[in-house]
Protein backbone atom coordinates (compact mmCIF):
# COMPACT_ATOMS: atom_id res chain seq x y z
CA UNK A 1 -44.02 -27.34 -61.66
CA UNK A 2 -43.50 -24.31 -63.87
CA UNK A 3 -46.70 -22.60 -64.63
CA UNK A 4 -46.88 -18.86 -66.15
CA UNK A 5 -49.50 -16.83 -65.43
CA UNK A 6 -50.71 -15.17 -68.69
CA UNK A 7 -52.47 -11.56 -69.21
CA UNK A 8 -53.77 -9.80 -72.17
CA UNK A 9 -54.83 -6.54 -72.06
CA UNK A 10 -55.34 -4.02 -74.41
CA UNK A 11 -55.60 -0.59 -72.51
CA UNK A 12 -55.96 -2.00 -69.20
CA UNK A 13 -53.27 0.90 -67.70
CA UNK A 14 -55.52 1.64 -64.67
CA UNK A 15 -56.46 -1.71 -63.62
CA UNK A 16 -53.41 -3.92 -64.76
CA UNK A 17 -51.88 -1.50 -62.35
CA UNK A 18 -53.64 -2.44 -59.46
CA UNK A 19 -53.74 -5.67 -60.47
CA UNK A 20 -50.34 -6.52 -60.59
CA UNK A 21 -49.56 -5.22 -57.23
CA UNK A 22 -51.66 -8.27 -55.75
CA UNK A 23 -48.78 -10.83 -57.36
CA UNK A 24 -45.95 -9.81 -54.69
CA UNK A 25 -45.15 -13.48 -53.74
CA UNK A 26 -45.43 -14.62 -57.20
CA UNK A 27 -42.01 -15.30 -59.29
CA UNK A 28 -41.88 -11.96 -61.54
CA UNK A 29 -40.84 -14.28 -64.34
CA UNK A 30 -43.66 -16.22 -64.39
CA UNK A 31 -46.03 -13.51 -65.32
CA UNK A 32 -46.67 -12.87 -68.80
CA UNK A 33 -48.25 -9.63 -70.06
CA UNK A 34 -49.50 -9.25 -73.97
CA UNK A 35 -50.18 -5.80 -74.58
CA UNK A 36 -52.38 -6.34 -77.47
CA UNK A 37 -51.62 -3.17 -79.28
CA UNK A 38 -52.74 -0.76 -76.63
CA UNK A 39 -52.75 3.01 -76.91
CA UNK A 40 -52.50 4.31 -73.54
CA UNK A 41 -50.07 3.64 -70.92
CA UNK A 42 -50.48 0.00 -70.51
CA UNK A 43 -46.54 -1.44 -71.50
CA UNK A 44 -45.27 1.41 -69.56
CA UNK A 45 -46.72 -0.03 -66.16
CA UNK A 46 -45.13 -3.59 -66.96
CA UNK A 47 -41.61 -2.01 -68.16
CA UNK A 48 -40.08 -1.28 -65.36
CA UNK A 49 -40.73 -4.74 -63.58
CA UNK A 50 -38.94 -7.92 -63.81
CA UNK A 51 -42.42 -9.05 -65.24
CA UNK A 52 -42.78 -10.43 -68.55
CA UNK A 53 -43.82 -7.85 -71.51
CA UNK A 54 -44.65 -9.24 -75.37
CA UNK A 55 -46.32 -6.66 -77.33
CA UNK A 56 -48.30 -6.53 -81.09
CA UNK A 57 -47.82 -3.59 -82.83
CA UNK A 58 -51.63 -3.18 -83.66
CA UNK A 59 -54.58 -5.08 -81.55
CA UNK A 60 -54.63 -8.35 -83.00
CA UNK A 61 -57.50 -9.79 -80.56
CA UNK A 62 -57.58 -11.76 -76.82
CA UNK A 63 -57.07 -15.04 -78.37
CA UNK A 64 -53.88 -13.72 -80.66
CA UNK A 65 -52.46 -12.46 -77.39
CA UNK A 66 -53.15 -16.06 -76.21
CA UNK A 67 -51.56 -17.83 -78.61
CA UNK A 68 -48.64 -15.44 -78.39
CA UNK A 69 -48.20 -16.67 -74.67
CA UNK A 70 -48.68 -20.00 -75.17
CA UNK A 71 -46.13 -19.96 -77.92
CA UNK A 72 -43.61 -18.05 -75.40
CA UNK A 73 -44.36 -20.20 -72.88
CA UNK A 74 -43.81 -23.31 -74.85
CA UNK A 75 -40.48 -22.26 -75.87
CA UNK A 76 -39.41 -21.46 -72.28
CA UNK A 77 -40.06 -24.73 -70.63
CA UNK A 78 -43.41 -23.64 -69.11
CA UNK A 79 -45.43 -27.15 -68.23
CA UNK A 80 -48.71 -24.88 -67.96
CA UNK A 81 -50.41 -21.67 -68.29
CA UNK A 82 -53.25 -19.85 -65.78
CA UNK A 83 -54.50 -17.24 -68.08
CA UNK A 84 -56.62 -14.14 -66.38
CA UNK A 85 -58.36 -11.26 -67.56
CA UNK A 86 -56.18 -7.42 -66.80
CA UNK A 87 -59.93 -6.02 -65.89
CA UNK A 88 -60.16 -7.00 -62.33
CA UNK A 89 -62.72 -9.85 -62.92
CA UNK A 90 -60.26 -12.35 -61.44
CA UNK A 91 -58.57 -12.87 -57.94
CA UNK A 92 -55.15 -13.63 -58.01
CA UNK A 93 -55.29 -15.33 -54.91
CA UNK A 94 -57.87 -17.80 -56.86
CA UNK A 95 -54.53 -18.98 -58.24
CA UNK A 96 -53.54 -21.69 -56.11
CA UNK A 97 -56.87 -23.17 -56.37
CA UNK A 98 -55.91 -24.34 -59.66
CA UNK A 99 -52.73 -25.26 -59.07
CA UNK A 100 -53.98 -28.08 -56.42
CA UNK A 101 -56.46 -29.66 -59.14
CA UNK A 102 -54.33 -29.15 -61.93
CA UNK A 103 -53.25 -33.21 -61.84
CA UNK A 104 -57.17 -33.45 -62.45
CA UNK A 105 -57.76 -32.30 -65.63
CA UNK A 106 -55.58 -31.09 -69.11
CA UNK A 107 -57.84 -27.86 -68.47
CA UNK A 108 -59.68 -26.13 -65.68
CA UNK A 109 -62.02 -23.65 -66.41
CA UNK A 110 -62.60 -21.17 -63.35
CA UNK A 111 -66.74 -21.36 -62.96
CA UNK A 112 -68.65 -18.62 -61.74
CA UNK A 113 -71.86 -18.95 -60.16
CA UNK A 114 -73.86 -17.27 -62.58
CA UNK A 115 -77.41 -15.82 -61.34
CA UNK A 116 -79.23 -12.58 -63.23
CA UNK A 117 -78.54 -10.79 -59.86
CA UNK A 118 -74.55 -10.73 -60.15
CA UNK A 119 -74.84 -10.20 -63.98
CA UNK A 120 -76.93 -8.63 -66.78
CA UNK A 121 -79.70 -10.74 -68.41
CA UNK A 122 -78.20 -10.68 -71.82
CA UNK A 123 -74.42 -11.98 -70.89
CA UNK A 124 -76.08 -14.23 -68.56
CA UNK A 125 -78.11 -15.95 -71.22
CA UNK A 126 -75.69 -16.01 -73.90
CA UNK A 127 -73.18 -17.58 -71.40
CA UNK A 128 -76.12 -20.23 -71.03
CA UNK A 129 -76.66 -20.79 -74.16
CA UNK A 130 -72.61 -20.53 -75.78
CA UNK A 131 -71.76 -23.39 -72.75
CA UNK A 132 -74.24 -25.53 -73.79
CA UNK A 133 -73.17 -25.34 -77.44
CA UNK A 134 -69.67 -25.41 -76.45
CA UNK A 135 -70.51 -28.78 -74.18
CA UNK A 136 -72.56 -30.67 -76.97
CA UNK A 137 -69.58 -29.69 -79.26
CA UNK A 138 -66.63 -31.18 -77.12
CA UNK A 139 -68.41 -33.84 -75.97
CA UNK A 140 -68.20 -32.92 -72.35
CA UNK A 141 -70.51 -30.70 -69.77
CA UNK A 142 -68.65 -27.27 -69.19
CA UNK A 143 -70.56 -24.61 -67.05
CA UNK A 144 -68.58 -21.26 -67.82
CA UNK A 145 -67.43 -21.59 -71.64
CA UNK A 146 -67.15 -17.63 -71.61
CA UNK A 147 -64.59 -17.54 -68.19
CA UNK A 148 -61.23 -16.53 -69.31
CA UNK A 149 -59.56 -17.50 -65.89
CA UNK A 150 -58.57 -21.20 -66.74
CA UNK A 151 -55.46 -23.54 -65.95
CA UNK A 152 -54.09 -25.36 -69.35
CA UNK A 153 -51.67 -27.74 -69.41
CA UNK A 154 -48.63 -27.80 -72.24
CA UNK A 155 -49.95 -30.53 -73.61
CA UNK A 156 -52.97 -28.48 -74.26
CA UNK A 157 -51.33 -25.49 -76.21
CA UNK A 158 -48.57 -28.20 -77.78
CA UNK A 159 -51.22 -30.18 -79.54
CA UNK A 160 -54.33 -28.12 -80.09
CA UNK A 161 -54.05 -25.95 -83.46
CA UNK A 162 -55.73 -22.98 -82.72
CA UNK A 163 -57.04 -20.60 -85.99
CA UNK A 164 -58.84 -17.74 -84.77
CA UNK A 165 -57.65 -14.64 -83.02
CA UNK A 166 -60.47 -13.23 -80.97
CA UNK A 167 -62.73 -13.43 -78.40
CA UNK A 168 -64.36 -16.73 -79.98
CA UNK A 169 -60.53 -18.73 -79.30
CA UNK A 170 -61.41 -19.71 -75.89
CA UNK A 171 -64.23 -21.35 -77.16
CA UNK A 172 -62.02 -22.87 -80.07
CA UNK A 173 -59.73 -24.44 -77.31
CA UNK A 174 -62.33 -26.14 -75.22
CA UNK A 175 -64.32 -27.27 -78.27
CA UNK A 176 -60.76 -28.56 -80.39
CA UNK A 177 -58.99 -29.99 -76.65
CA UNK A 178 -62.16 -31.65 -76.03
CA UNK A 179 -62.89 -33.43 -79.37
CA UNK A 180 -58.91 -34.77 -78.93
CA UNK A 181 -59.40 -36.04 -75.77
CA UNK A 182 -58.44 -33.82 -73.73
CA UNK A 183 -59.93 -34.02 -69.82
CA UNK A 184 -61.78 -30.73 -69.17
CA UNK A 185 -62.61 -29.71 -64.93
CA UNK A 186 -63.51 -27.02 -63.23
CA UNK A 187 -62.86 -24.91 -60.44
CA UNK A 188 -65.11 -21.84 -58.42
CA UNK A 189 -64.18 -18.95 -58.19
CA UNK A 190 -65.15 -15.38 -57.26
CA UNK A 191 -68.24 -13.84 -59.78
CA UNK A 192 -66.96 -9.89 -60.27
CA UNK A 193 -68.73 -8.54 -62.95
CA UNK A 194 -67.18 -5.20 -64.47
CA UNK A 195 -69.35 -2.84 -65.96
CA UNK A 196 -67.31 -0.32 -66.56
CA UNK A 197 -66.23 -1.32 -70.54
CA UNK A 198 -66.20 -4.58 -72.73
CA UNK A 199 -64.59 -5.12 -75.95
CA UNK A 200 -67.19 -7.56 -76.81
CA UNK A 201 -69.11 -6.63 -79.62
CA UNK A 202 -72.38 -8.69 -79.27
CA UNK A 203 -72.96 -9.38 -83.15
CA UNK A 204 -69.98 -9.36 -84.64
CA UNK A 205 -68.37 -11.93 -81.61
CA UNK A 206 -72.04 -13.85 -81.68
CA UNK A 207 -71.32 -14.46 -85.62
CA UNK A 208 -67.91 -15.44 -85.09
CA UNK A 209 -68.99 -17.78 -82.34
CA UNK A 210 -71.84 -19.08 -84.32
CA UNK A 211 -69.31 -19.89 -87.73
CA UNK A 212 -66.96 -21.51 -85.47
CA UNK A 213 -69.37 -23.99 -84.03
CA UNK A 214 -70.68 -24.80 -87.16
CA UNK A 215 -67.25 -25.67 -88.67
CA UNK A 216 -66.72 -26.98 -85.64
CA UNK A 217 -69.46 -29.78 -86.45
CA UNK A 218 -67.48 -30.63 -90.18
CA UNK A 219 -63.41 -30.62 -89.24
């Protein structure tokens, strides 16, 4: 099965770095980088592998870079997509974990085990509360809404129409996939929390959440 691995960053130079050096027995051409606009040295670390670059002029979000992968992957003959985050929160050896449940489910979400001790109070709560939202939404129980390590099927990004651009899309595509049908699983994996910086702005993402749940409820 042909199944791209999909990474967005947006200034990541340092750590997309080291974390592409832990893909050596992966195919090169099924890794996908979307440099979201970044002004530092980020495309310039992909360039000069056999690895896949796409690139926005200006930063258009994490869920525009999505959609720009999903649309390059559907185009290519991909069948699916593992996305991961370019910050070092995800092990690429995690991989193959969902490639032997991804027969199980149209998506996987990669679930953390979530305690206040591996992460601060205020994500940890508004991961609560945004899964539980999320879950009542779609119609099914997910456990890690905010987890950006996931397996999706092309029947996923074929069929779901996807609107927004930012952080709140991969909340859109568990909420839209779900209400469609769509079987969502799971899978564990590793909790590494990063302290170090987060793009996340905690009110302006919170009221983008909160609109798109409550259109959510109407389309």
């Amino acid at each position: 099965m042909k199944i791209a691995i999909v990474i967005p960053a947006y200034n990541e130079e340092e750590s997309i770095t080291h974390l592409l050096k832990q893909f050596n027995d992966f195919p090169r051409g099924n890794i996908i980088v979307v440099d979201d606009g970044s002004t530092d040295g980020t495309s310039s670390v992909v360039e000069h592998t056999q690895i896949i670059l796409l690139k926005h002029k200006k930063n258009k979000g994490k869920g525009m870079a999505h959609r720009t992968a999903f649309e390059y992957a559907r185009k290519n003959g991909f069948e699916g997509v593992i996305t991961m985050d370019a910050d070092g929160q995800h092990k690429p050896e995690e991989i193959e974990n969902f490639v032997k449940k991804k027969d199980s489910a149209d998506i996987l979400i990669g679930t953390r085990r979530m305690t206040t001790k591996n992460m601060p109070l205020v994500r940890y709560l508004t991961n609560r509360i945004t899964s539980l939202t999320v879950s009542l939404i779609a119609s099914q129980r997910i456990f890690d809404s905010q987890s950006g390590f996931r397996y999706i099927s092309r029947r996923v990004f074929e069929k779901v129409p996807l609107k927004t651009e930012r952080f709140q899309t991969e909340s859109e595509i568990l909420i839209k996939a779900g209400r469609m049908g769509f079987k969502i699983g799971a899978v564990s994996i590793s909790t590494i929390y990063q302290k170090e910086k987060s793009y996340i702005n905690p009110f302006i993402d919170t009221y983008r959440f909160i609109n798109l749940a409550v259109r959510s409820l109407f389309e």
